[in-house]
Every structure is written in structure tokens, then in C-alpha cells.
C-alpha atoms as a PDB file:
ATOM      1  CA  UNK A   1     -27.411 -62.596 -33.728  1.00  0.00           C
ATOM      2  CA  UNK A   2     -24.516 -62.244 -35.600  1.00  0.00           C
ATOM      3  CA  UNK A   3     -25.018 -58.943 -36.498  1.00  0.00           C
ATOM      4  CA  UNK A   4     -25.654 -57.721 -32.959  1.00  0.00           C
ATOM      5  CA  UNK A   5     -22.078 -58.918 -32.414  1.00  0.00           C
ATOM      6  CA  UNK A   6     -20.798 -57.004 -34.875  1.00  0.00           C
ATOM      7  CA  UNK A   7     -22.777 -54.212 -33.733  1.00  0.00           C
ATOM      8  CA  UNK A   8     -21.774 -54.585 -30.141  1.00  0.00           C
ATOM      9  CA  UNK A   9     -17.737 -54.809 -31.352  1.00  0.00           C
ATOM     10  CA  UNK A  10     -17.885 -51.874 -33.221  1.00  0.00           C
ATOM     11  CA  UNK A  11     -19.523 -49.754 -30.666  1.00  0.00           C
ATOM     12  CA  UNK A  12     -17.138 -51.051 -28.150  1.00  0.00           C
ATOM     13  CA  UNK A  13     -14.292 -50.263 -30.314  1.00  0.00           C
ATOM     14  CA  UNK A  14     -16.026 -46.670 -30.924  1.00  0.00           C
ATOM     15  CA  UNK A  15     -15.778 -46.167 -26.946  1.00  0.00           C
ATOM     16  CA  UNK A  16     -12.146 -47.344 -26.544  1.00  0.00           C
ATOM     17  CA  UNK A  17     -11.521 -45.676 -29.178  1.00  0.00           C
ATOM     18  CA  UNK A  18     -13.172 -42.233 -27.889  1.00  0.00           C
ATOM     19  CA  UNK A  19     -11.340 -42.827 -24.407  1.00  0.00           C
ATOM     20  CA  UNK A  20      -8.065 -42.828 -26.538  1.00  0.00           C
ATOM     21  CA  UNK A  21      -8.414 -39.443 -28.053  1.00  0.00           C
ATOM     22  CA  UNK A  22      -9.678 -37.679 -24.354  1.00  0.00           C
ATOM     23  CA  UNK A  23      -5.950 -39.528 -23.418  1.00  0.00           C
ATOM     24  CA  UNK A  24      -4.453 -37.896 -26.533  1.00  0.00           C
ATOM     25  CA  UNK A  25      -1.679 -36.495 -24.539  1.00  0.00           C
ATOM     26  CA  UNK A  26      -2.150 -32.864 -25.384  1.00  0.00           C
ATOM     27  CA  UNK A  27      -3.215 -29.597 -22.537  1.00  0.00           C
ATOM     28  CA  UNK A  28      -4.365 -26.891 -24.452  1.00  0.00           C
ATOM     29  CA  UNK A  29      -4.778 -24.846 -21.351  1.00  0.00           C
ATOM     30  CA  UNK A  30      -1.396 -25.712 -20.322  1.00  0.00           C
ATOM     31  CA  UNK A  31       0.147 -25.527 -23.896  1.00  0.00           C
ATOM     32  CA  UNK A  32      -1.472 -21.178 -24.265  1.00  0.00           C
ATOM     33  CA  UNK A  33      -0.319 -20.638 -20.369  1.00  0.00           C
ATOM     34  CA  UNK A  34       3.512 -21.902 -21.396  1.00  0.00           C
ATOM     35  CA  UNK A  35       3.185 -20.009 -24.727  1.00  0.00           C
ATOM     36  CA  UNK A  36       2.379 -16.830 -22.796  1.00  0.00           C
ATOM     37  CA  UNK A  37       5.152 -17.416 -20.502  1.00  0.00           C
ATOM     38  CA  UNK A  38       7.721 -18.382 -23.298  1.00  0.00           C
ATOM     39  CA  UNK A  39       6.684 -15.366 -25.355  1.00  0.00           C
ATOM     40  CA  UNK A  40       6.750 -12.391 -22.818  1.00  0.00           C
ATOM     41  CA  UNK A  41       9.555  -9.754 -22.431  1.00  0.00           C
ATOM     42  CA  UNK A  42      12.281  -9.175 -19.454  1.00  0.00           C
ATOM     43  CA  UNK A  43      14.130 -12.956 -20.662  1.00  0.00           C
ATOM     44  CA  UNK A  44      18.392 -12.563 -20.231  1.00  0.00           C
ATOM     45  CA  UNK A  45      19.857 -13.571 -23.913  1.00  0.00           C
ATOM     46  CA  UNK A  46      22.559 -16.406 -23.908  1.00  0.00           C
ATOM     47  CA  UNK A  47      25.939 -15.468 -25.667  1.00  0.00           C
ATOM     48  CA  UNK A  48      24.504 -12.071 -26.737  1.00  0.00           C
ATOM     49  CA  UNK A  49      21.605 -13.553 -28.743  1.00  0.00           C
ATOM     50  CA  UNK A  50      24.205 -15.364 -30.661  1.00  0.00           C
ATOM     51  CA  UNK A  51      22.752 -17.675 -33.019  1.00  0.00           C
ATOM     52  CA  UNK A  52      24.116 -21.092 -32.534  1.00  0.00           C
ATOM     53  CA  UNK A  53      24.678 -23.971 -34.993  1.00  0.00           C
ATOM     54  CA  UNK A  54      23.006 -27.173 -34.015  1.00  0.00           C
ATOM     55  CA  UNK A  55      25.259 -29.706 -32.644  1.00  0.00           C
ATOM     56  CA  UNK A  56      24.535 -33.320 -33.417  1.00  0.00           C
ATOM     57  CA  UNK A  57      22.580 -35.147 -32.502  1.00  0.00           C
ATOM     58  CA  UNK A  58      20.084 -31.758 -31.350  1.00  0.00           C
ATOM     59  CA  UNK A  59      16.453 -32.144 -33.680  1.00  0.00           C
ATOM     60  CA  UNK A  60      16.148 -28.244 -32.994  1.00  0.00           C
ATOM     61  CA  UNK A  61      18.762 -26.285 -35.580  1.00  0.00           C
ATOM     62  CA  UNK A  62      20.258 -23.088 -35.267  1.00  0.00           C
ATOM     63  CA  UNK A  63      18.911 -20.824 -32.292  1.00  0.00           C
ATOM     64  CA  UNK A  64      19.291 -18.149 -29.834  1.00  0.00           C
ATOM     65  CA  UNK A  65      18.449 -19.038 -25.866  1.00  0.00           C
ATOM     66  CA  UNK A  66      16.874 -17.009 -23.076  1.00  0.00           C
ATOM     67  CA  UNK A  67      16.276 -17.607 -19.806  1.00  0.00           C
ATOM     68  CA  UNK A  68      13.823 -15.790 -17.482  1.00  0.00           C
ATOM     69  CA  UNK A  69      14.783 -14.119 -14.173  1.00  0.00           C
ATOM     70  CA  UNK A  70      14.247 -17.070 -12.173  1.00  0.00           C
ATOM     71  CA  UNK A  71      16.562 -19.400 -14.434  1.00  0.00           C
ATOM     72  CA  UNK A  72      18.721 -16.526 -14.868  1.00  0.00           C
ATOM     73  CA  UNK A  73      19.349 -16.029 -11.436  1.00  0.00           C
ATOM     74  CA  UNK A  74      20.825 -20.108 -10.810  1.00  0.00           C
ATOM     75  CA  UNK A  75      23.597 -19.223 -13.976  1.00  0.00           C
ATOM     76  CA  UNK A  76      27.106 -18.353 -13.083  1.00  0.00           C
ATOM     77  CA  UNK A  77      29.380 -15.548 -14.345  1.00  0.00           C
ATOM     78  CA  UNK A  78      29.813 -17.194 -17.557  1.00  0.00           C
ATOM     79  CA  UNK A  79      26.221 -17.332 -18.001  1.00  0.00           C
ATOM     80  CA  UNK A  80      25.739 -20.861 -17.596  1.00  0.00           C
ATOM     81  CA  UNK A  81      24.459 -23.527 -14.926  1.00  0.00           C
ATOM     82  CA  UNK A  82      27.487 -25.086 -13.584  1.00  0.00           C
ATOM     83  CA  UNK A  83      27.569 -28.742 -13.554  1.00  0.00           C
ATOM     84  CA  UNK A  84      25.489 -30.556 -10.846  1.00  0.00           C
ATOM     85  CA  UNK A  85      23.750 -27.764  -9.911  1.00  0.00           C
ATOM     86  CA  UNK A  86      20.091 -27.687 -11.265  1.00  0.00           C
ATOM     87  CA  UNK A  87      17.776 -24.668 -12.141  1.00  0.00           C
ATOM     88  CA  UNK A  88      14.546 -23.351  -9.415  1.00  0.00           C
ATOM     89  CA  UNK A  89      11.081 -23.796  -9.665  1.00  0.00           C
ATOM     90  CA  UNK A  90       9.290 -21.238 -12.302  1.00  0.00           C
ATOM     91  CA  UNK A  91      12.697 -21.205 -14.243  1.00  0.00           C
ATOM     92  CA  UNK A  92      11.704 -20.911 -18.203  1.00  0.00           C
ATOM     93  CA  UNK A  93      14.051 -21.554 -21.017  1.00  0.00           C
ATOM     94  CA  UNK A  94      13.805 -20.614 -24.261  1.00  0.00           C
ATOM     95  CA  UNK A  95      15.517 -21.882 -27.498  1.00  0.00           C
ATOM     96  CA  UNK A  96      14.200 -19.673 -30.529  1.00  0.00           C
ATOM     97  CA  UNK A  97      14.976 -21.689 -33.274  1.00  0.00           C
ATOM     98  CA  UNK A  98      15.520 -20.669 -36.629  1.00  0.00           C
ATOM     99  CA  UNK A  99      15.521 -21.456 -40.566  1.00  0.00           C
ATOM    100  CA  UNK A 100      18.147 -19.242 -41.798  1.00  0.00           C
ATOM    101  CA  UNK A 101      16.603 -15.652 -40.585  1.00  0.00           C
ATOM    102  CA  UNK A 102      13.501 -16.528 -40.057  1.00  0.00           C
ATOM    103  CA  UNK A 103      11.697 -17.467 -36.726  1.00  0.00           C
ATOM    104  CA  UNK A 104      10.873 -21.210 -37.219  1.00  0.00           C
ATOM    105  CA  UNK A 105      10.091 -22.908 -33.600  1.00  0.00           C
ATOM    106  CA  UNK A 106      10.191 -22.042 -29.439  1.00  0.00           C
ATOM    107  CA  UNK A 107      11.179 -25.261 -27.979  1.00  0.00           C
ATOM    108  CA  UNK A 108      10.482 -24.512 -24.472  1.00  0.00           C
ATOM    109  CA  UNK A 109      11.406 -25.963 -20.760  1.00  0.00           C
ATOM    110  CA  UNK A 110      10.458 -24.693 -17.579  1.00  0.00           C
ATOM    111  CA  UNK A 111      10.589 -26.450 -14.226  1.00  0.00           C
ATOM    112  CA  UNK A 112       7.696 -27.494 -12.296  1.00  0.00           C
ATOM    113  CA  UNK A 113       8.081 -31.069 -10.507  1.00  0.00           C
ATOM    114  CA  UNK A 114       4.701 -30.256  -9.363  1.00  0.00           C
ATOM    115  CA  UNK A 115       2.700 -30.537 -12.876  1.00  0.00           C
ATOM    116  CA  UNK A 116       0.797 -33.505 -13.718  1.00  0.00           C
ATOM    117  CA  UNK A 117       2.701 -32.741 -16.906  1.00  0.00           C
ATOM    118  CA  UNK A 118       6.032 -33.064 -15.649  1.00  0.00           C
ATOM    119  CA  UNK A 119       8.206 -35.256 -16.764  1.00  0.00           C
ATOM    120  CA  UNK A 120      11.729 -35.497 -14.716  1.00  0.00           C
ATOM    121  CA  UNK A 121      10.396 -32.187 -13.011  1.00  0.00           C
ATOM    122  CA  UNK A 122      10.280 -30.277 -16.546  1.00  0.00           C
ATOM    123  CA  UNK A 123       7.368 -28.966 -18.661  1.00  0.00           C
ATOM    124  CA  UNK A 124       8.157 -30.048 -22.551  1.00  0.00           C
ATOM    125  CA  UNK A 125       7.009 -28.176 -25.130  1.00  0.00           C
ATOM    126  CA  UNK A 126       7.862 -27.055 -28.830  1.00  0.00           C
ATOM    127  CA  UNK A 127       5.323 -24.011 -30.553  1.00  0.00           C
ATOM    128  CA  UNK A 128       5.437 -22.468 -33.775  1.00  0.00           C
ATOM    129  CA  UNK A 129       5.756 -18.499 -33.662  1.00  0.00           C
ATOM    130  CA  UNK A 130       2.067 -18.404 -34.192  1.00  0.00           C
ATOM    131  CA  UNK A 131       1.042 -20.547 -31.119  1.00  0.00           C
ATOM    132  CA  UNK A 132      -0.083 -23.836 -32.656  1.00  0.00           C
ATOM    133  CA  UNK A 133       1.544 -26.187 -30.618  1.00  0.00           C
ATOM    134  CA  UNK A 134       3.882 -28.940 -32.500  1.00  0.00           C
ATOM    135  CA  UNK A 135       4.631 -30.611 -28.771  1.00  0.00           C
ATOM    136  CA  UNK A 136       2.346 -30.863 -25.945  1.00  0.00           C
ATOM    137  CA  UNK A 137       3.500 -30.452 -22.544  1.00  0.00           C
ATOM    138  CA  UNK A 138       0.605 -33.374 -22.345  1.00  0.00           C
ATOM    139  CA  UNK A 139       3.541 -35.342 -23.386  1.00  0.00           C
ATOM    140  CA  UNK A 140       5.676 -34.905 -20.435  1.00  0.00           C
ATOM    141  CA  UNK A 141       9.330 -34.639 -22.275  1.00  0.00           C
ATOM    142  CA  UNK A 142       8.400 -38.247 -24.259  1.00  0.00           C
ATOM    143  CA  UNK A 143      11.315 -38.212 -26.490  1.00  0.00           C
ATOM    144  CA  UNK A 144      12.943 -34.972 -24.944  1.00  0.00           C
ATOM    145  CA  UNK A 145      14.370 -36.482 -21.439  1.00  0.00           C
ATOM    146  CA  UNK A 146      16.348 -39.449 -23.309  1.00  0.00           C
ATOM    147  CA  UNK A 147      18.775 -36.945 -25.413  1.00  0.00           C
ATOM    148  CA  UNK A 148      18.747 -34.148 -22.474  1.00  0.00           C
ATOM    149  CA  UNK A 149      19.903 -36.831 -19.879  1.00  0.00           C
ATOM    150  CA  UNK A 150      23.249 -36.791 -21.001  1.00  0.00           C
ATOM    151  CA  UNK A 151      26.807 -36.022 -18.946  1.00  0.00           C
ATOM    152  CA  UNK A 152      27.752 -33.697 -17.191  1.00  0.00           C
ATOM    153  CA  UNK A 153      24.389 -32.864 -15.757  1.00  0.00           C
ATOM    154  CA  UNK A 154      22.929 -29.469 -16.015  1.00  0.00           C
ATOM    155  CA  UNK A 155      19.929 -30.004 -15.119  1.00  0.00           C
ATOM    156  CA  UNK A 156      18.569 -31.531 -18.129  1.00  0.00           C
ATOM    157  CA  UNK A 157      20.002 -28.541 -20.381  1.00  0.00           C
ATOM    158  CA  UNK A 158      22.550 -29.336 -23.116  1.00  0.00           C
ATOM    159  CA  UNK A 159      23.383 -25.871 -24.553  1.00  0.00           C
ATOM    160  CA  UNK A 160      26.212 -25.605 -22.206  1.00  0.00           C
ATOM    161  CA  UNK A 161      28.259 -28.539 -23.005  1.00  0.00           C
ATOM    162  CA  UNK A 162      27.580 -28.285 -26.506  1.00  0.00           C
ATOM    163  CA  UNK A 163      28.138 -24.441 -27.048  1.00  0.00           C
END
């Protein structure tokens, strides 16, 4: 009897634990479609390309930002998102992030308050230059929204204030 027990807790564990890992908070078809998106041509450059020095507290290091036509289109003549205002639906932006030269990291936003994935009306995600994801949009911004809620409010964007 007893080891029916034991047989019946492990393969109840086994299933919890098997339900865990299909709630692993990762979309692989979601992750390649953002990649795609993140990766094509036709994006506007921030400051010129400029590559621009991580200010604290940012996890992301140096980088260069673009913006695709639809976020482009919501930035003002100084090429930014004036306070209060907030960015359209489809709007993708980019930061390219780098480790002295080289090409390290795309962390990625783009707006859709209509994703299951959303979180504060923003797909999340971070990819290496390969495509191998490093954050899921499965995650919905957990641990992005926090730091990108500051003041003033752009729209969850923090390039402006800090650059």
C-alpha cells in the first residue's frame, strides 16, 4: 500500500509538474513573428544611430534605437514622444544593444493591447542577433514594466528622459 502512495505522489507530481512547463511562459510563434518584425529594414534611427551609454539603472548597455514607421510617425521634431502622449498600435521599437562593436542583444517593444502577451499594452522581448530568444514575449514585460513605469511618461519608453 505504501508503495502505491508513493507511486500515486510521484505521478501526480510528474503531471503538475508537466502542466508547469506547457505554462513555461515562452511563444515561440510569437517570439520568430517579433524577431521578423524587429529585424526587417525601412526602421528611422534615433540620434543618427548614435550609440548611447547606458544610464543607470538600464540592464541593456550601450545601444542604438529605431523605430518603425508607425512609432515613427507619433515622435515630434526632435525625434522623440513628447511627454503624455503614447505611441499607436503596430508601433515597434528597437534598442540594438552592444558589447563594445559588436552586436550583442535586440531588446524589443511593440504595442499591441490586444495580445494575450501584453503586458501594460506592450509586447516584451529581448533576442540575441541569431534569434534565440533570451526573453519571451510569453512573459508579458515581467520585470520590464516596473523600471519603464517611471516619470514623465512616454509611454513606457525611457530613452528620452535619459538621453
Amino acid at each position: 500500500m505504501k508503495k502505491y502512495i508513493l507511486l500515486s505522489g510521484i505521478v501526480a507530481l510528474s503531471v503538475i509538474s508537466i502542466q508547469s512547463c506547457k505554462k513555461d511562459k515562452t511563444d515561440p510563434d510569437a517570439d520568430n513573428k517579433l524577431y521578423s518584425e524587429a529585424t526587417a529594414s525601412g526602421f528611422t534611427k534615433y540620434q543618427n544611430d548614435t550609440l548611447l551609454s547606458a544610464a543607470s539603472p538600464s540592464p541593456h548597455g550601450s545601444f542604438k534605437l529605431r523605430f518603425n514607421s508607425t512609432a515613427a510617425a507619433a515622435l515630434d521634431s526632435t525625434g522623440e514622444l513628447p511627454s503624455g502622449n503614447t505611441f499607436p498600435y503596430g508601433s515597434v521599437i528597437v534598442k540594438d544593444v552592444y558589447n563594445g562593436t559588436d552586436l550583442k542583444l535586440y531588446a524589443v517593444m511593440k504595442k499591441d493591447p490586444s495580445s494575450s502577451n501584453s503586458g501594460n499594452g506592450w509586447l516584451w522581448a529581448e533576442f540575441n542577433p541569431d534569434g534565440s530568444v533570451v526573453f519571451s514575449t510569453g512573459k508579458k514585460g515581467d520585470g520590464c514594466v516596473s523600471c519603464h513605469s517611471g516619470s514623465p511618461n512616454r509611454d513606457l519608453t525611457r530613452t528620452f528622459d535619459l538621453h
